[in-house]
C-alpha atoms as a PDB file:
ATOM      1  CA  UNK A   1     -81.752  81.575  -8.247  1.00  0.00           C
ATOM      2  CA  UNK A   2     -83.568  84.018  -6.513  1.00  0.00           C
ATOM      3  CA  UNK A   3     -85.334  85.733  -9.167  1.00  0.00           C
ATOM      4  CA  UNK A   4     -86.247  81.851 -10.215  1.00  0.00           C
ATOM      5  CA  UNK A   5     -88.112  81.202  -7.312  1.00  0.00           C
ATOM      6  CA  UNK A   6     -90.145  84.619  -7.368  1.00  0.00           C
ATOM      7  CA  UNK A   7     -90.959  83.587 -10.922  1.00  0.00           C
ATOM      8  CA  UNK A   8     -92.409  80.344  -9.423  1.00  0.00           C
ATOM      9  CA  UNK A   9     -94.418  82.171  -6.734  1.00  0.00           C
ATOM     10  CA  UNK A  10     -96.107  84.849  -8.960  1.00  0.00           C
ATOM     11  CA  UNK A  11     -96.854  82.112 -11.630  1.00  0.00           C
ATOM     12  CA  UNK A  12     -98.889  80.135  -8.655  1.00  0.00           C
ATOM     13  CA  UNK A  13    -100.506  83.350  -7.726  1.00  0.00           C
ATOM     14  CA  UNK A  14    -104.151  84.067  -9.408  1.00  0.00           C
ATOM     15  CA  UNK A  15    -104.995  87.796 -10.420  1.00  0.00           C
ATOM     16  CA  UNK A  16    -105.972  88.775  -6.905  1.00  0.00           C
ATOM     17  CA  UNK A  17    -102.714  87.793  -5.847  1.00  0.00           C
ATOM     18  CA  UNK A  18    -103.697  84.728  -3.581  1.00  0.00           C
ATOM     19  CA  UNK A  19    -101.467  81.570  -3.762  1.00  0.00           C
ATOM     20  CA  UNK A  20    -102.849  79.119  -6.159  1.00  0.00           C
ATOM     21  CA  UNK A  21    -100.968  76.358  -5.242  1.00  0.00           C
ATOM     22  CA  UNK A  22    -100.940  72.600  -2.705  1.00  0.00           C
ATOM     23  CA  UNK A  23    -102.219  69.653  -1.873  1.00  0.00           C
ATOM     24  CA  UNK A  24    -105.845  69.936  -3.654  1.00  0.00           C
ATOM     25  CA  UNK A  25    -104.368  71.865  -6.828  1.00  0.00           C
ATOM     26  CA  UNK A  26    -102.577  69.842  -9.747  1.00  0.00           C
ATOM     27  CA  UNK A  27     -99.901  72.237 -11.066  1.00  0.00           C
ATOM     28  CA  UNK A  28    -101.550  73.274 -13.876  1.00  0.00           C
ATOM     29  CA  UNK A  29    -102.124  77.097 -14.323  1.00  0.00           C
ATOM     30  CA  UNK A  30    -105.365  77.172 -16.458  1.00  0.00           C
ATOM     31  CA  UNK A  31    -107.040  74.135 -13.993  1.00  0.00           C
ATOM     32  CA  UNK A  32    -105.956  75.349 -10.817  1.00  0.00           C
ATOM     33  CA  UNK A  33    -107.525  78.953 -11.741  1.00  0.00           C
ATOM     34  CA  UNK A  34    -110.247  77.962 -13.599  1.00  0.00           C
ATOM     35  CA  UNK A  35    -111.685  74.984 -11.523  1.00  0.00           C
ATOM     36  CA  UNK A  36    -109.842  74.126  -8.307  1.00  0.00           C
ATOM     37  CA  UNK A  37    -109.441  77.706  -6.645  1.00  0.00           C
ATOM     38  CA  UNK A  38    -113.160  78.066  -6.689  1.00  0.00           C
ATOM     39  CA  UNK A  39    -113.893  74.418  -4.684  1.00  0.00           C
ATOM     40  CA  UNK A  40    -110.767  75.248  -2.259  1.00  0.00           C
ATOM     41  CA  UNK A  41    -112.105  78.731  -1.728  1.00  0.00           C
ATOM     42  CA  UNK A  42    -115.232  77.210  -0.028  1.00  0.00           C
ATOM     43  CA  UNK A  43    -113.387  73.824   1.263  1.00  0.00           C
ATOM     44  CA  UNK A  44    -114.154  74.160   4.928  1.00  0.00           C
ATOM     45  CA  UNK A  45    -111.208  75.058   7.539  1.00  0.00           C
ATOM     46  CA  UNK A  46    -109.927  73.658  10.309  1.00  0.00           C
ATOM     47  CA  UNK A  47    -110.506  76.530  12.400  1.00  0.00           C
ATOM     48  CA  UNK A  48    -114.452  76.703  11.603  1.00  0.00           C
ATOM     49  CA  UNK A  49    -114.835  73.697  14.317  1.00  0.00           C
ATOM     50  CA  UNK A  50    -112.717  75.522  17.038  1.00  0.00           C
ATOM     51  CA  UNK A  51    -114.996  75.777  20.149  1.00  0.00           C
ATOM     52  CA  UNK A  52    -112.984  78.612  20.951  1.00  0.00           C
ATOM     53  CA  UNK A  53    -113.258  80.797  17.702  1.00  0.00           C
ATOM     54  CA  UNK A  54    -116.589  80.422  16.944  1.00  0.00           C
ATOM     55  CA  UNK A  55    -119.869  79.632  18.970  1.00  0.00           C
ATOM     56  CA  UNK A  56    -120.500  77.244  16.124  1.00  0.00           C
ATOM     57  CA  UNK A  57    -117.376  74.986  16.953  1.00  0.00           C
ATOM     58  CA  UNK A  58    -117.297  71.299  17.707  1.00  0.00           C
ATOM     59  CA  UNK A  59    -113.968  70.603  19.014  1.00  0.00           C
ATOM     60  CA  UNK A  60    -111.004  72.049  20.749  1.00  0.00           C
ATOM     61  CA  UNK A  61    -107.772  72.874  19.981  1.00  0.00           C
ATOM     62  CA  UNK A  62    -105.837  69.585  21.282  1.00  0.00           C
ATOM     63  CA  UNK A  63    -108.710  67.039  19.415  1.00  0.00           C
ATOM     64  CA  UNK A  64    -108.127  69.420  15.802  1.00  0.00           C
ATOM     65  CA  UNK A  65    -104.275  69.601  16.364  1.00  0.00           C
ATOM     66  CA  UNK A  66    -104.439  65.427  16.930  1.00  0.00           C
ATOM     67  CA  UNK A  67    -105.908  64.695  13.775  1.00  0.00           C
ATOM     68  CA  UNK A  68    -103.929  67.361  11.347  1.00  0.00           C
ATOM     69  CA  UNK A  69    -101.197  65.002  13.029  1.00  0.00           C
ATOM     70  CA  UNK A  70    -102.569  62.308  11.843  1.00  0.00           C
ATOM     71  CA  UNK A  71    -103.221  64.161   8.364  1.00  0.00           C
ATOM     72  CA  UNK A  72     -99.777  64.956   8.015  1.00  0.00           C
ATOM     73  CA  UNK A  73     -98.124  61.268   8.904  1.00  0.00           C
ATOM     74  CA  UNK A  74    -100.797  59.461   6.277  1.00  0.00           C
ATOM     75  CA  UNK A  75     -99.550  61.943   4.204  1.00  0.00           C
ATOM     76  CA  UNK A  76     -95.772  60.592   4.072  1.00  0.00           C
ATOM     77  CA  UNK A  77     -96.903  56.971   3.336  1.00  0.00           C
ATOM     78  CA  UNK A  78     -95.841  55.207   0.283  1.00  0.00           C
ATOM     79  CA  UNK A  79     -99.338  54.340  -0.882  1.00  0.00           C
ATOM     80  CA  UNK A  80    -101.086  57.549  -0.185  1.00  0.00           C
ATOM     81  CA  UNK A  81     -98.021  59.323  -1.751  1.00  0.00           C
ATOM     82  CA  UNK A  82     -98.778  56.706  -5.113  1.00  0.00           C
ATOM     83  CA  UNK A  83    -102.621  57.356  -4.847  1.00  0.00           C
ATOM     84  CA  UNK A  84    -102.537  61.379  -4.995  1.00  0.00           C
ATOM     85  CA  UNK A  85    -101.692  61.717  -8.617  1.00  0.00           C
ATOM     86  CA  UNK A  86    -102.476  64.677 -10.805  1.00  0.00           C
ATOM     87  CA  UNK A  87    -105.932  62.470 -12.230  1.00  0.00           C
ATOM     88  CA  UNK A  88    -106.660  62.052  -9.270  1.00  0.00           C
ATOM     89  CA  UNK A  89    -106.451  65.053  -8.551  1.00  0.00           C
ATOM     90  CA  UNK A  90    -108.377  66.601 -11.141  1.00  0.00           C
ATOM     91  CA  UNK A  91    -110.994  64.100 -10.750  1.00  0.00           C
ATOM     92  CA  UNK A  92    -112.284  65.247  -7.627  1.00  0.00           C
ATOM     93  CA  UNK A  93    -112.970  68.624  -8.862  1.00  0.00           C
ATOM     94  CA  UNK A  94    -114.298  67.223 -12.248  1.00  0.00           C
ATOM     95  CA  UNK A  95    -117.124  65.129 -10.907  1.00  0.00           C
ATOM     96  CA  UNK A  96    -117.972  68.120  -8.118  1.00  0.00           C
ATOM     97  CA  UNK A  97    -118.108  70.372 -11.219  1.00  0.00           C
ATOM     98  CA  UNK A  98    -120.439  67.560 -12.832  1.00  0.00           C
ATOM     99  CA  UNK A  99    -122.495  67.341 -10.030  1.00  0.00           C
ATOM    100  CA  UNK A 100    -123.098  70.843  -8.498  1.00  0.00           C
ATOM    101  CA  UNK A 101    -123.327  72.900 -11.507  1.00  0.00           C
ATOM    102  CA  UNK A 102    -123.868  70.171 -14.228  1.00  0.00           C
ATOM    103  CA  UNK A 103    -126.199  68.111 -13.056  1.00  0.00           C
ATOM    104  CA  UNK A 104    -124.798  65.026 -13.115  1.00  0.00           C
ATOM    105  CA  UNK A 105    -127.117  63.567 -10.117  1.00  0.00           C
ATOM    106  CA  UNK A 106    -129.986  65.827 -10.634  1.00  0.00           C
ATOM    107  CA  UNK A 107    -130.468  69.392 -10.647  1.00  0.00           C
ATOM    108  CA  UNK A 108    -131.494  69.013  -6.529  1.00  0.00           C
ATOM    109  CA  UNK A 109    -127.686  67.508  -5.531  1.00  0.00           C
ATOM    110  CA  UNK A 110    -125.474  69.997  -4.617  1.00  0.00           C
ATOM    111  CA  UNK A 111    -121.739  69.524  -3.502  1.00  0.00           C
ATOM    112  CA  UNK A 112    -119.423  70.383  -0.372  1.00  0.00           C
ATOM    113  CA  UNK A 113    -115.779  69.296  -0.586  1.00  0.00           C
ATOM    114  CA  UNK A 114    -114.362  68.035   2.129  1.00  0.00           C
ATOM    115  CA  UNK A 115    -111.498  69.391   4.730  1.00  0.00           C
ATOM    116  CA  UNK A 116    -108.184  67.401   4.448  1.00  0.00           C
ATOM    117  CA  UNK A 117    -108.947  64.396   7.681  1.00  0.00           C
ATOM    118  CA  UNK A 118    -112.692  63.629   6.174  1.00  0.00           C
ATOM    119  CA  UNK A 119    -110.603  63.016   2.434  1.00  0.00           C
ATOM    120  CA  UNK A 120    -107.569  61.568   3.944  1.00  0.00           C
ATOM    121  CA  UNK A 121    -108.538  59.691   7.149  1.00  0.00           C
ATOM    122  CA  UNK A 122    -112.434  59.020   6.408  1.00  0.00           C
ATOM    123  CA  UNK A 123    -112.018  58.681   2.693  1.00  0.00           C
ATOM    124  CA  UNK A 124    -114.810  60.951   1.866  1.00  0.00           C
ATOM    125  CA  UNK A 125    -113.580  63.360  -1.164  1.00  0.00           C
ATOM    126  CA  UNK A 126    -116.954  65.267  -1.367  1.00  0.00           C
ATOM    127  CA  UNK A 127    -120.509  64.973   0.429  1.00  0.00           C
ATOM    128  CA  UNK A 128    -123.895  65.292  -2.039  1.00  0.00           C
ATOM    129  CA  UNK A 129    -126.939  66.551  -0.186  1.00  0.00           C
ATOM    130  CA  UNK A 130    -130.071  65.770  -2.410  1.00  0.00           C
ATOM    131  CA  UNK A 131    -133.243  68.028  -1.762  1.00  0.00           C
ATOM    132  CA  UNK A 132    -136.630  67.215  -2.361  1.00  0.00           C
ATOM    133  CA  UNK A 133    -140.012  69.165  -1.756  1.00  0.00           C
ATOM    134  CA  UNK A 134    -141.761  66.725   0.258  1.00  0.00           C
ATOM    135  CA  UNK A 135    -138.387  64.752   2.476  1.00  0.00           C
ATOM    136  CA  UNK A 136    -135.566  65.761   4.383  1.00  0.00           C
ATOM    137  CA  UNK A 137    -132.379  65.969   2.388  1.00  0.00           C
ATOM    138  CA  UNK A 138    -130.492  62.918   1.859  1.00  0.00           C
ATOM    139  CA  UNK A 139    -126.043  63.028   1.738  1.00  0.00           C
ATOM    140  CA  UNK A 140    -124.091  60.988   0.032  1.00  0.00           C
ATOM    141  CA  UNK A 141    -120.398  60.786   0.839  1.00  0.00           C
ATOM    142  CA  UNK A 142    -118.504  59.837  -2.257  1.00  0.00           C
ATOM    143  CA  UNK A 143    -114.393  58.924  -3.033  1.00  0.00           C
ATOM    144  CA  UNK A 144    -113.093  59.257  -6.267  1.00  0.00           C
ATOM    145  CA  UNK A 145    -110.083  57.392  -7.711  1.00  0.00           C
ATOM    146  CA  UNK A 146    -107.874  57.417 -10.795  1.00  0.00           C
ATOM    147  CA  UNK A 147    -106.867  54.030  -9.885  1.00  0.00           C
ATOM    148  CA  UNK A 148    -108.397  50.682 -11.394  1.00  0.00           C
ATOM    149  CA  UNK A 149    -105.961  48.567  -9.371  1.00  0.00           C
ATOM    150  CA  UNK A 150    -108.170  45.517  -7.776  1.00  0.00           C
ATOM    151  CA  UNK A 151    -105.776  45.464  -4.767  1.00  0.00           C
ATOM    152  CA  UNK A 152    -106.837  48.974  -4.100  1.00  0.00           C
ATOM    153  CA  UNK A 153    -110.660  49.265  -5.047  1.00  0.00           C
ATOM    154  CA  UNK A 154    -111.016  46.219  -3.267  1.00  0.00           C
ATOM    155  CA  UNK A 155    -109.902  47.915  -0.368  1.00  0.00           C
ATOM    156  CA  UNK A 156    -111.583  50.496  -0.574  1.00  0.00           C
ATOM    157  CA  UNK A 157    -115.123  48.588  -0.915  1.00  0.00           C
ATOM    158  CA  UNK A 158    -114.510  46.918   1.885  1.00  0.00           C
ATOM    159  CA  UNK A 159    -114.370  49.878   4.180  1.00  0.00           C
ATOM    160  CA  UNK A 160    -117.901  50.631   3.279  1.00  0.00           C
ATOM    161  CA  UNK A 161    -118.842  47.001   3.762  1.00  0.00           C
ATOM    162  CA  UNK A 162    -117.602  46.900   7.346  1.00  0.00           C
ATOM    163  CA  UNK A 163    -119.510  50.021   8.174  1.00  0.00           C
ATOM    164  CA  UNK A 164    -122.148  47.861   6.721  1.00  0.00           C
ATOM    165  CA  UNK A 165    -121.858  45.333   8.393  1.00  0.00           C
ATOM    166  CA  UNK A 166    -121.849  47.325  11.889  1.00  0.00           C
ATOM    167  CA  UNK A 167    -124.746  49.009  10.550  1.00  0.00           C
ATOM    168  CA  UNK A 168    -123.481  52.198  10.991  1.00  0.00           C
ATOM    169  CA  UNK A 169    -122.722  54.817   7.984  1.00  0.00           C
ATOM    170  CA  UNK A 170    -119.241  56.317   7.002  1.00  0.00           C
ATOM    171  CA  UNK A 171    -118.567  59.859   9.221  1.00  0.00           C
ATOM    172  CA  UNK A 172    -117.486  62.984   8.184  1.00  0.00           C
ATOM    173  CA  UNK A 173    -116.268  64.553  11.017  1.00  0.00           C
ATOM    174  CA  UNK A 174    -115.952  67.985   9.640  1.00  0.00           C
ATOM    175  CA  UNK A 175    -118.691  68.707   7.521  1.00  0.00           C
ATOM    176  CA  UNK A 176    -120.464  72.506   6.519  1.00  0.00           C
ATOM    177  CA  UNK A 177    -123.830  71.977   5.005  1.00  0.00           C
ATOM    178  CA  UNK A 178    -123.919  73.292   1.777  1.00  0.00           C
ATOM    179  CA  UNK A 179    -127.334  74.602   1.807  1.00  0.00           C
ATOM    180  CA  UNK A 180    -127.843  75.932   5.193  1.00  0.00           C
ATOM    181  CA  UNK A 181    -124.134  76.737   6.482  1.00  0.00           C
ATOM    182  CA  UNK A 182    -124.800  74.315   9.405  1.00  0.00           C
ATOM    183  CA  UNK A 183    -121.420  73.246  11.213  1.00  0.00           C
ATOM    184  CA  UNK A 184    -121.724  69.519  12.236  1.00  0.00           C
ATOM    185  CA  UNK A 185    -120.390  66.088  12.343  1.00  0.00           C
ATOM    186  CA  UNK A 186    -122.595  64.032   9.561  1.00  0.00           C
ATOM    187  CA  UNK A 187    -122.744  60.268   8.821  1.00  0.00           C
ATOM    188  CA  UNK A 188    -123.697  59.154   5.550  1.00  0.00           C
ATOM    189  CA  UNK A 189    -123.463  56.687   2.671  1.00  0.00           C
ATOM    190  CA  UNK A 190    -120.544  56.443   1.142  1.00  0.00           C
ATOM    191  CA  UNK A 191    -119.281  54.696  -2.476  1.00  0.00           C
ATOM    192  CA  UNK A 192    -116.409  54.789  -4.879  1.00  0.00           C
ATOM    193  CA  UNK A 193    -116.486  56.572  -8.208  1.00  0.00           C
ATOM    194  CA  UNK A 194    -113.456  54.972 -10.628  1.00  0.00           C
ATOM    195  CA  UNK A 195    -112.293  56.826 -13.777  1.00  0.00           C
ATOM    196  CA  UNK A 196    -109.410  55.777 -15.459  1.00  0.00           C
ATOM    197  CA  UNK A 197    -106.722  58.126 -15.841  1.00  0.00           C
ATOM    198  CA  UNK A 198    -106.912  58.488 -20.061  1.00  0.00           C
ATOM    199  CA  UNK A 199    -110.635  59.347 -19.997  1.00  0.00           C
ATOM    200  CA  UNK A 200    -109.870  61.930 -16.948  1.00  0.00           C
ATOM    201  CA  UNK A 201    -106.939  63.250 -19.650  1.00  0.00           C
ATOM    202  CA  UNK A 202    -109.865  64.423 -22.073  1.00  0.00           C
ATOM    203  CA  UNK A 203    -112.643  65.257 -19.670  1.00  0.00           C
ATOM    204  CA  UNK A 204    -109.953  67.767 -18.182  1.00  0.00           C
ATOM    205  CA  UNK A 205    -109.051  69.030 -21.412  1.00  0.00           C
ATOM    206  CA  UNK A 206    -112.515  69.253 -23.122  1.00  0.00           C
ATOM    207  CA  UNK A 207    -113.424  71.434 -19.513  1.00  0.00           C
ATOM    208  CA  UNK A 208    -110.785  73.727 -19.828  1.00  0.00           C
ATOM    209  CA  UNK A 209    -112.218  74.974 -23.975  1.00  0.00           C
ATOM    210  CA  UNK A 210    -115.740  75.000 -22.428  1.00  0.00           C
ATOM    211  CA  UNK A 211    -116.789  74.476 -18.907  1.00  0.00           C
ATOM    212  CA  UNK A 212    -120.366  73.559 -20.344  1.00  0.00           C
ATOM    213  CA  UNK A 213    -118.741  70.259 -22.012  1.00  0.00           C
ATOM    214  CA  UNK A 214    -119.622  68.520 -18.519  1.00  0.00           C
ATOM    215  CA  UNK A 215    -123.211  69.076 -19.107  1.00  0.00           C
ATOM    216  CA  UNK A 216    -123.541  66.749 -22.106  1.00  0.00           C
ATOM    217  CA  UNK A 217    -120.350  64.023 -21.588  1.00  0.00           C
ATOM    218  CA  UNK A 218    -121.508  60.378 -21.350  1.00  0.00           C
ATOM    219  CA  UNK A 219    -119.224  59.948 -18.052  1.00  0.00           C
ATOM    220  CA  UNK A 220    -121.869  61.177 -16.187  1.00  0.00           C
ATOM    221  CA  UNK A 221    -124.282  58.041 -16.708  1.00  0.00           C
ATOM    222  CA  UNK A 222    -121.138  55.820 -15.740  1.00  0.00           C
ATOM    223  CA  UNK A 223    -120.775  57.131 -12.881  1.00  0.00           C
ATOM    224  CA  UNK A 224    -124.713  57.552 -12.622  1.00  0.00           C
ATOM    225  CA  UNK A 225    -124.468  53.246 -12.828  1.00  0.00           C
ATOM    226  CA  UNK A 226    -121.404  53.271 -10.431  1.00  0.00           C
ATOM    227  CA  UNK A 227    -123.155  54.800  -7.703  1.00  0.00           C
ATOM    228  CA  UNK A 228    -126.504  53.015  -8.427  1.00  0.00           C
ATOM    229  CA  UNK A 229    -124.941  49.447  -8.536  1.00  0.00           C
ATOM    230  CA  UNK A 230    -122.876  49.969  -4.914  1.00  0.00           C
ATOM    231  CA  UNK A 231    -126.269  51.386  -3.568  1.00  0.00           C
ATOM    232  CA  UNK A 232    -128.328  48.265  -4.593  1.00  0.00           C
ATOM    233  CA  UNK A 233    -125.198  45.785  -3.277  1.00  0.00           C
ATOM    234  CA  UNK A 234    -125.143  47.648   0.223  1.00  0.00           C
ATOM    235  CA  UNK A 235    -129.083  46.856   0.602  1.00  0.00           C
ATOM    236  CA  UNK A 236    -128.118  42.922  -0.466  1.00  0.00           C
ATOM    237  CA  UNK A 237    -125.741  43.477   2.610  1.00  0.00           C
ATOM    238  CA  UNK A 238    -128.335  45.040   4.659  1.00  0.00           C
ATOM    239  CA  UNK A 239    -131.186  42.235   4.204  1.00  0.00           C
ATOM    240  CA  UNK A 240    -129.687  40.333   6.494  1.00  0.00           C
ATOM    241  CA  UNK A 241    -130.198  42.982   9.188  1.00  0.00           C
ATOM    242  CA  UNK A 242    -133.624  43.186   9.987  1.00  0.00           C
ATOM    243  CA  UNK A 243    -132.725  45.612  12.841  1.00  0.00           C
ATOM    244  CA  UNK A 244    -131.754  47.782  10.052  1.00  0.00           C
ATOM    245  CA  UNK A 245    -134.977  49.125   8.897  1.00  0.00           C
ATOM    246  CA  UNK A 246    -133.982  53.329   8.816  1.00  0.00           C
ATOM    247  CA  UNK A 247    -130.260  52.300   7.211  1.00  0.00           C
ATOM    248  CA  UNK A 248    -132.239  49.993   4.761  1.00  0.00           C
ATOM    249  CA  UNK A 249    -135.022  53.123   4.092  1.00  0.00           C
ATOM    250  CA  UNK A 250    -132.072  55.574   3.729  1.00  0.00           C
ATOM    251  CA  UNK A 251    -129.972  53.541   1.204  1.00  0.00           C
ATOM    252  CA  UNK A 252    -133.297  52.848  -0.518  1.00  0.00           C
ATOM    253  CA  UNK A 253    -134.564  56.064  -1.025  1.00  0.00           C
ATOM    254  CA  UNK A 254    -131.167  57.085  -2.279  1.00  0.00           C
ATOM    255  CA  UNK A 255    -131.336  54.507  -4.958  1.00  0.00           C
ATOM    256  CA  UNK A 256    -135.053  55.483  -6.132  1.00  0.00           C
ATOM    257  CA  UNK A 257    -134.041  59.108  -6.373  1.00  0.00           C
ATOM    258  CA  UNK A 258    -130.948  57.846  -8.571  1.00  0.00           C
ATOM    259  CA  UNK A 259    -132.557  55.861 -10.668  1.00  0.00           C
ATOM    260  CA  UNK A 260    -135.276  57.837 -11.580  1.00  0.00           C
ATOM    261  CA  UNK A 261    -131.848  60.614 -12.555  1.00  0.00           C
ATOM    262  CA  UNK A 262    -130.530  57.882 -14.488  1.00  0.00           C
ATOM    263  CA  UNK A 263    -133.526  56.720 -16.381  1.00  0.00           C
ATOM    264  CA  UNK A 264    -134.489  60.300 -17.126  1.00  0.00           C
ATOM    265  CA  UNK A 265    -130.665  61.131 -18.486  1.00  0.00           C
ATOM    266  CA  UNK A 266    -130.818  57.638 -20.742  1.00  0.00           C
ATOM    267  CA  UNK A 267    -133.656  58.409 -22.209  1.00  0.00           C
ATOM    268  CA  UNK A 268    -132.737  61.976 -23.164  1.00  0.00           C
ATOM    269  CA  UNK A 269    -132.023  62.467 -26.685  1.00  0.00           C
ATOM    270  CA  UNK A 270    -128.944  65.091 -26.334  1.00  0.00           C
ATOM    271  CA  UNK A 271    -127.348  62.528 -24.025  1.00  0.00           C
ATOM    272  CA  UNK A 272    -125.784  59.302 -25.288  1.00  0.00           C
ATOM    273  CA  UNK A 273    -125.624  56.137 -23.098  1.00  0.00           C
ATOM    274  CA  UNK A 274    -122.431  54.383 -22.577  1.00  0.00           C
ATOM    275  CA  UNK A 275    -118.993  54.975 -22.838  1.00  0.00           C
ATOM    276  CA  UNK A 276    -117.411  53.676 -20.040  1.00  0.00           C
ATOM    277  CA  UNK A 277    -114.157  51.714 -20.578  1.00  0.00           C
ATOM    278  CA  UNK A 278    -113.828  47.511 -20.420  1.00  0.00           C
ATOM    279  CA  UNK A 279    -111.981  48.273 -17.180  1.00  0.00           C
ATOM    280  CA  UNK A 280    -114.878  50.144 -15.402  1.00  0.00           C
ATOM    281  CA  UNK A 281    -116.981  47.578 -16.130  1.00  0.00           C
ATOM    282  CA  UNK A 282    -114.829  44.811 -14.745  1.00  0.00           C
ATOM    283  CA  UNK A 283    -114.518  47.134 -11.405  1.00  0.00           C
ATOM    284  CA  UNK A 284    -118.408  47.620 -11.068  1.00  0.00           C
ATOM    285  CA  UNK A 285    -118.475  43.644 -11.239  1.00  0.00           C
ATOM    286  CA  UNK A 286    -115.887  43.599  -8.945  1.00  0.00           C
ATOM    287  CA  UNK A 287    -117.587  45.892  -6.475  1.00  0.00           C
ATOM    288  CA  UNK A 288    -120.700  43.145  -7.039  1.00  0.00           C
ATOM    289  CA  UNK A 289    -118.779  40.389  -6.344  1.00  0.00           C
ATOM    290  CA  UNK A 290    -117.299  41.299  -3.023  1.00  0.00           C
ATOM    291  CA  UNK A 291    -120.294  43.113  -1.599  1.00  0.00           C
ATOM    292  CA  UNK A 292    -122.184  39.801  -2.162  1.00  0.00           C
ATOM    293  CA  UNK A 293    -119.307  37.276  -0.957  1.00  0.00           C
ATOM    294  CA  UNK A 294    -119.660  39.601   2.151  1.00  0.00           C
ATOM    295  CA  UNK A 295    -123.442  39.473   2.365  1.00  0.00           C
ATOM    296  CA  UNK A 296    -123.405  35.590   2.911  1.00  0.00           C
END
């Protein structure tokens, strides 16, 4: 029994001998190594926003210890415990992979995953900061899902439409900037990305033969029209709020940057347009059917 359980600990270790194992790693040897263990290596920690370890900190000891708390309670219920599947999982790390080093938003979006309250509390799996020559950066918070339940995309769309309707952006409490190691609280954007679980199967398989396979897959312009669609649905939302001008010119230049990605990527010849599933579809029209029943 004993020698069983050392078997199990070396197996999760990687070949400097760290543990390779947890919440953000799916139990797979090859994945964990060769994609997860980089992401969690720079996934910010706790104890980089402790006022009294670092002049850089933002909060102290009681205010962190309250919301790893809270972490640890959402983590024991039934639905969040039914969410956090393997796909799931994976997917996080697939469309960070597709997005920082693949350019699946443009070759000027970059990735930072998120620390465990911002993904479990905030809902905010990963923030996007998009750099341009001439403009400040723009971020883009954005949850990814193996589920195409309507119950629970539903919900989910409706978190960012109440923020919406407060006029007020989604926070990430605990956020490292990517580019310039800035420690800060940031409030941005947020939308869904759904992939069902069969076409996550074979992205995470066709990775693990060749890393470069995310360059070229088709997923990239579904979520490409995921993203796009929630974008123009929260400036329906936002027409009705004149007072809203810098939300509305944030959301918008977010959209013209993505479309312009988008049109470049559909008309590229090594690239082909369209594979997303029956059941993506019907979520995207979904996502425009309650954003607008909330706009009126």
């Amino acid at each position: 029994m004993f020698r069983e359980s050392e078997n199990n600990l070396i197996k999760n270790l990687d070949s400097r001998g760290n543990l390779v194992t947890g919440d953000y790693y799916i139990g797979e040897e090859k994945f964990d190594n060769k994609i997860a263990k980089g992401w969690n290596d720079v996934r910010p920690k706790y104890g980089q926003f402790l006022k009294k370890e670092t002049s850089k900190g933002l909060y102290d000891k009681e205010e962190i210890e309250k919301d790893r708390q809270l972490v640890k309670q959402i983590k024991q219920e039934d639905w969040f415990i039914q969410e956090r599947n393997k796909e799931a999982i994976a997917l996080e790390y697939l469309v960070m992979e597709g997005i920082h080093n693949n350019g699946w938003l443009g070759n000027e979006a970059s990735v930072t995953p998120t620390l465990s309250y911002d993904d479990i509390v905030n809902g905010v799996d990963m923030v996007v900061r998009f750099d341009s020559k001439n403009n400040e950066p723009l971020f883009l918070g954005i949850d990814t899902t193996s589920s195409l339940d309507k119950t629970i995309i539903d919900k989910k769309i409706d978190r960012s439409a109440y923020n919406l309707q407060r006029g007020t952006l989604n926070e990430i409490k605990y956020f490292i900037d990517d580019q310039t190691n800035e420690i800060k609280k940031l409030e941005a954007p947020r939308v869904i990305v759904a992939v069902p679980k069969e076409e996550i199967k074979l992205l995470t398989d066709e990775v693990l033969k060749n890393k470069l396979a995310l360059e070229k897959n088709s997923i990239q312009l579904d979520i490409l029209e995921e993203i796009i669609n929630q974008l123009k649905l929260a400036l329906e939302i936002l027409e009705n709020k004149p007072d809203k001008f810098k939300l509305k010119d944030y959301y918008q230049k977010l959209l013209d940057y993505l479309e312009k990605i988008e049109k470049e990527k559909s008309l590229s010849r090594s690239l082909k347009l369209g594979k997303a599933s029956k059941v993506i579809n019907d979520s995207l029209a979904r996502y425009h059917t309650r954003f607008s029943s909330i706009a009126i």
